[in-house]
Protein backbone atom coordinates (compact mmCIF):
# COMPACT_ATOMS: atom_id res chain seq x y z
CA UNK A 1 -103.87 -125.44 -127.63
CA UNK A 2 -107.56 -124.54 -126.37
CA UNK A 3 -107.72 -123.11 -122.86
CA UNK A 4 -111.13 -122.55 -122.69
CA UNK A 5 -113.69 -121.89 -125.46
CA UNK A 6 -116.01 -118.68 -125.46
CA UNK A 7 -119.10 -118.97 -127.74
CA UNK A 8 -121.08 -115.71 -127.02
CA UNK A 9 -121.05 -112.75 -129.56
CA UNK A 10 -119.80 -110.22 -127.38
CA UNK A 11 -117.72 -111.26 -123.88
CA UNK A 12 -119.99 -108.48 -122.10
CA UNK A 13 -122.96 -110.85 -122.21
CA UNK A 14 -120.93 -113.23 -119.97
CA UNK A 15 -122.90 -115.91 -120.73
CA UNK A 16 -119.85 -118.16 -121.33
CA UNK A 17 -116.97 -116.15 -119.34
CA UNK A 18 -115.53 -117.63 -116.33
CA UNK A 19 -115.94 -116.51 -112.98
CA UNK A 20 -113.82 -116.43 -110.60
CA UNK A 21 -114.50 -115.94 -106.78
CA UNK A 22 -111.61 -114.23 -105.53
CA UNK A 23 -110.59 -116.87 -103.13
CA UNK A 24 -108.95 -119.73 -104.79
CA UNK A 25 -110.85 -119.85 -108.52
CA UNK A 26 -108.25 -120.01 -111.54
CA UNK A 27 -107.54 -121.95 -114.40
CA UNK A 28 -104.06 -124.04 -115.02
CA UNK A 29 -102.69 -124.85 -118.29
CA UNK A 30 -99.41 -127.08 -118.50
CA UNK A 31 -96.66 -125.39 -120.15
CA UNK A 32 -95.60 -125.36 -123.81
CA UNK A 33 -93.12 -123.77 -125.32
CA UNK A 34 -95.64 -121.87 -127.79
CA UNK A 35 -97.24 -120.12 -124.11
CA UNK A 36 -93.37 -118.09 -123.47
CA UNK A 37 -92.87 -116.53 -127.28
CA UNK A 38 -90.83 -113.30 -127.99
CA UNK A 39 -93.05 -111.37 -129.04
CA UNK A 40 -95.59 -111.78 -127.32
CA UNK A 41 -99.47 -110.59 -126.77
CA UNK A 42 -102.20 -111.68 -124.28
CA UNK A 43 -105.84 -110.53 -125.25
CA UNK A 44 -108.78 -111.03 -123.24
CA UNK A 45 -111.76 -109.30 -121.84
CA UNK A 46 -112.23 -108.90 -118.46
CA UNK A 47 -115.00 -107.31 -115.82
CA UNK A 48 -113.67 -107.18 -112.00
CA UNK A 49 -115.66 -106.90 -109.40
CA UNK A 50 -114.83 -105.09 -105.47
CA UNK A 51 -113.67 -107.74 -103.53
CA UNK A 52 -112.60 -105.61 -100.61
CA UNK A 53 -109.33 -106.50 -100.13
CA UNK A 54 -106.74 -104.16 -102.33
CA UNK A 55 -104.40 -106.85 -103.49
CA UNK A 56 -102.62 -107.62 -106.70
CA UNK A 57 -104.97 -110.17 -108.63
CA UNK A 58 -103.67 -112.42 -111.23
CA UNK A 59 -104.96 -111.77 -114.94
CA UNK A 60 -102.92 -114.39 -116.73
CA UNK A 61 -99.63 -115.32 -115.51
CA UNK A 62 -96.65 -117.94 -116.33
CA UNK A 63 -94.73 -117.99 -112.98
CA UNK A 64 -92.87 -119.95 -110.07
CA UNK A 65 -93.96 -118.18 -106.93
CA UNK A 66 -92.01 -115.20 -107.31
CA UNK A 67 -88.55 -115.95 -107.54
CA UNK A 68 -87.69 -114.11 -110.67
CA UNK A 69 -84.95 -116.02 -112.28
CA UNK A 70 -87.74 -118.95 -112.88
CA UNK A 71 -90.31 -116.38 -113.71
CA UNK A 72 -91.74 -115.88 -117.17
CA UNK A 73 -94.62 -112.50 -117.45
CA UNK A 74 -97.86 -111.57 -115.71
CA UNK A 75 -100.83 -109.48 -116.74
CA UNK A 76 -102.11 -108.15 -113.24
CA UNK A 77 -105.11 -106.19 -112.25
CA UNK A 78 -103.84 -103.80 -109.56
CA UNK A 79 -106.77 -103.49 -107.47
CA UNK A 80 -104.17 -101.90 -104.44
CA UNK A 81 -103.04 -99.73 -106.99
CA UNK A 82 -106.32 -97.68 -107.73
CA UNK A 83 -107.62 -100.08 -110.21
CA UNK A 84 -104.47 -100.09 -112.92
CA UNK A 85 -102.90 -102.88 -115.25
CA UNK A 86 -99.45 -104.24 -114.38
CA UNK A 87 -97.67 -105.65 -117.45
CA UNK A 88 -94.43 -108.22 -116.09
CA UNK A 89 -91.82 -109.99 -118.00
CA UNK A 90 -88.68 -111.98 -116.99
CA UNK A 91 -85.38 -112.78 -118.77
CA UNK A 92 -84.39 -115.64 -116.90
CA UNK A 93 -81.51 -113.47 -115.43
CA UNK A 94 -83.84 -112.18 -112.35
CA UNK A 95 -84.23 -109.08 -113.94
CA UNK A 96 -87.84 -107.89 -113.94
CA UNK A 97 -89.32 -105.74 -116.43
CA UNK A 98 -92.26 -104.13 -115.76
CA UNK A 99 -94.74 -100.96 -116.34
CA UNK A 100 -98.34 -99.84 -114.99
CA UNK A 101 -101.28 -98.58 -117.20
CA UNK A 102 -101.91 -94.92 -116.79
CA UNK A 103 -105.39 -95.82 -116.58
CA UNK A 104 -107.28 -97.08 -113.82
CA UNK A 105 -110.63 -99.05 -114.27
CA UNK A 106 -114.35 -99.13 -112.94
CA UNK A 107 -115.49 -102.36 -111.44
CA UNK A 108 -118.43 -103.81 -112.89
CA UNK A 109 -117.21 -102.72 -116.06
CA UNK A 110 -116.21 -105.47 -119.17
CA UNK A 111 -113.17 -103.95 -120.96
CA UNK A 112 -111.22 -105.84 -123.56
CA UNK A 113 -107.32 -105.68 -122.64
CA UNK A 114 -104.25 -106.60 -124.59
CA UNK A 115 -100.52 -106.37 -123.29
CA UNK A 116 -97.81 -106.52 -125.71
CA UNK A 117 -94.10 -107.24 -126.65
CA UNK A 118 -92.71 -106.56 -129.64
CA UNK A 119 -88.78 -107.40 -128.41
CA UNK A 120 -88.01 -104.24 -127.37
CA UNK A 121 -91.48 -102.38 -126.19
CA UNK A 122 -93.66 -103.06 -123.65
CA UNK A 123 -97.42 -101.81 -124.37
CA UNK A 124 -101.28 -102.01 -122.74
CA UNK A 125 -104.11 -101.19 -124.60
CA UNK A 126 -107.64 -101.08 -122.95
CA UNK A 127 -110.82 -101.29 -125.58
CA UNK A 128 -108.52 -100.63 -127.81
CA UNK A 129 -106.99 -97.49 -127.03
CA UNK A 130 -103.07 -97.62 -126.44
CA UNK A 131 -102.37 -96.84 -122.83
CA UNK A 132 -100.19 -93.72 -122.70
CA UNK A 133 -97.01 -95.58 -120.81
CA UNK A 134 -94.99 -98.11 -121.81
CA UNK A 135 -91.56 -99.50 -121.52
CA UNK A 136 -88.35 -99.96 -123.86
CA UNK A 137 -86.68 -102.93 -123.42
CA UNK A 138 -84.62 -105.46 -125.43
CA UNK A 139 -84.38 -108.86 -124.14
CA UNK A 140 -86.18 -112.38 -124.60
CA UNK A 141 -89.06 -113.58 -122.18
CA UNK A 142 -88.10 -116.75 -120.43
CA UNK A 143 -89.05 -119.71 -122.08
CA UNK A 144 -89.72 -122.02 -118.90
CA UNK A 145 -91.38 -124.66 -117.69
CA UNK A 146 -93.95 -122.95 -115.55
CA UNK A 147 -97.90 -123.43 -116.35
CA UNK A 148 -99.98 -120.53 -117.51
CA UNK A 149 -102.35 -119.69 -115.29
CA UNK A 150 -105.62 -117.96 -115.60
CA UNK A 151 -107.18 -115.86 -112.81
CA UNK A 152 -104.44 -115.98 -110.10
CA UNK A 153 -100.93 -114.79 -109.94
CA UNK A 154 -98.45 -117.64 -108.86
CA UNK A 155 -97.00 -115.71 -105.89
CA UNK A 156 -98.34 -118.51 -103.47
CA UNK A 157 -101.28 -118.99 -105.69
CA UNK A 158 -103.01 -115.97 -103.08
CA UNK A 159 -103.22 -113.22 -105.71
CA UNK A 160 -106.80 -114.33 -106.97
CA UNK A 161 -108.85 -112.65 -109.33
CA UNK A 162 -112.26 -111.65 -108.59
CA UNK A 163 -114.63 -110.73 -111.34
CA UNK A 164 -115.10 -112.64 -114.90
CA UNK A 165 -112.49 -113.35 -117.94
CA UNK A 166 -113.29 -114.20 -120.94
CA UNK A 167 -111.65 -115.06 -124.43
CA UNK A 168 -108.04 -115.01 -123.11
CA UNK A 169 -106.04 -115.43 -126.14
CA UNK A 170 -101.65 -115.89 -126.12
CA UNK A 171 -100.12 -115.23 -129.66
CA UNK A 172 -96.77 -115.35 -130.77
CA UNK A 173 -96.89 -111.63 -132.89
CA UNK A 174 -96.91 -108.18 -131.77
CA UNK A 175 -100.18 -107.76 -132.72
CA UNK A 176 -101.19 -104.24 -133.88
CA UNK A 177 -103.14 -101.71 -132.76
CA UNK A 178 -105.74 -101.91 -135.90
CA UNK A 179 -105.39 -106.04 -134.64
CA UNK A 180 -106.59 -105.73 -131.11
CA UNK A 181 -109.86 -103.21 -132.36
CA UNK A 182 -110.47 -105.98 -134.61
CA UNK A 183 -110.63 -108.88 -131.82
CA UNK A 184 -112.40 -106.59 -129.71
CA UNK A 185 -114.90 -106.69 -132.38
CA UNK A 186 -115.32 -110.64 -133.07
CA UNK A 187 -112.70 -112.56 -131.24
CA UNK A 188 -110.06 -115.07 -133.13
CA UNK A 189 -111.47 -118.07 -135.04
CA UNK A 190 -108.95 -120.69 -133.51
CA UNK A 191 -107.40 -121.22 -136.89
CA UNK A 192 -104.82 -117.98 -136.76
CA UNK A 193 -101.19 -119.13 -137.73
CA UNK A 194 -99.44 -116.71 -134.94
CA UNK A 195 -102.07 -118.03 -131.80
CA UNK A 196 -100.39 -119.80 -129.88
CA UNK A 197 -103.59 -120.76 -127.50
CA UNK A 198 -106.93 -119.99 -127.02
């Protein structure tokens, strides 16, 4: 399944990242059951920019407006939250399980992310470097019918993010820590047997 294709060597030349305005920019992708997989990673580089207005802003999401029996995860950028990463999954029982990075990050800044679920942790890693927190938890993400969505959370569709993304990436593996330096070094070929989209 190809979201959107990213061409440039490195995503910090941005010369084929999206941008989004803060305001209502984002990216829908109807759902598939390969975009909800236990385990699960999102990777994808990222560069936000001030928008003056501390909200939560919507990385990549799979959602139904907050009500969390119908939810699936998010990948936030906490911009009312100094800056950090807020990693979000759902069971499908309205539990919510979720955990902020311990580090916050600069605007104007690219920074490849990935957030991770093995089936029983929850991890962040930023550039490559495992975030110190992280979460223990055994359950299944939902597998729903909600689209994934690039650039907004689905909370009203208000949560939008401001800044670029590039090379957003879902795969259906835990990948590794050795894994992520190695995308953050030339990004997946398409072709992988455990992506799921790109």
């Amino acid at each position: 399944l190809l979201l959107f294709a990213s061409f440039g060597s490195y995503a910090q030349t941005i010369d084929y990242s999206m941008e989004f305005d803060g305001v209502d920019d984002y990216i829908e992708v109807p759902s598939s059951p390969s975009l909800s997989p236990t385990p699960l990673t999102i990777t994808c580089w990222i560069r936000a920019t001030d928008a003056s207005s501390d909200i939560p802003r919507g990385i990549v999401s799979k959602e139904n407006n907050n009500i969390n029996s119908q939810r699936e995860f998010d990948f936030l950028f906490r911009e009312d939250l100094s800056n950090v990463l807020d990693f979000t999954i759902f069971d499908g029982t309205g539990s919510v399980y979720s955990f902020y990075s311990n580090t916050s990050l600069i605007f104007d800044q690219w920074y490849f992310l990935a957030a991770v679920y093995d089936g029983t942790t929850m991890k962040m890693y930023i550039d490559g470097i495992e975030d110190p927190n992280s979460l223990t938890v055994s359950t299944s993400i939902l597998l729903g019918s909600n689209p994934l969505r690039i650039g907004v959370q689905g909370s009203g569709l208000s949560r939008v993010f401001n800044g670029w993304i590039d090379k957003v990436a879902i795969w259906n593996i835990a990948l590794t820590q050795q894994d992520i330096q190695d995308l953050m070094s030339c990004g997946p070929s398409g072709s992988e047997s455990d992506l799921a989209a790109y």
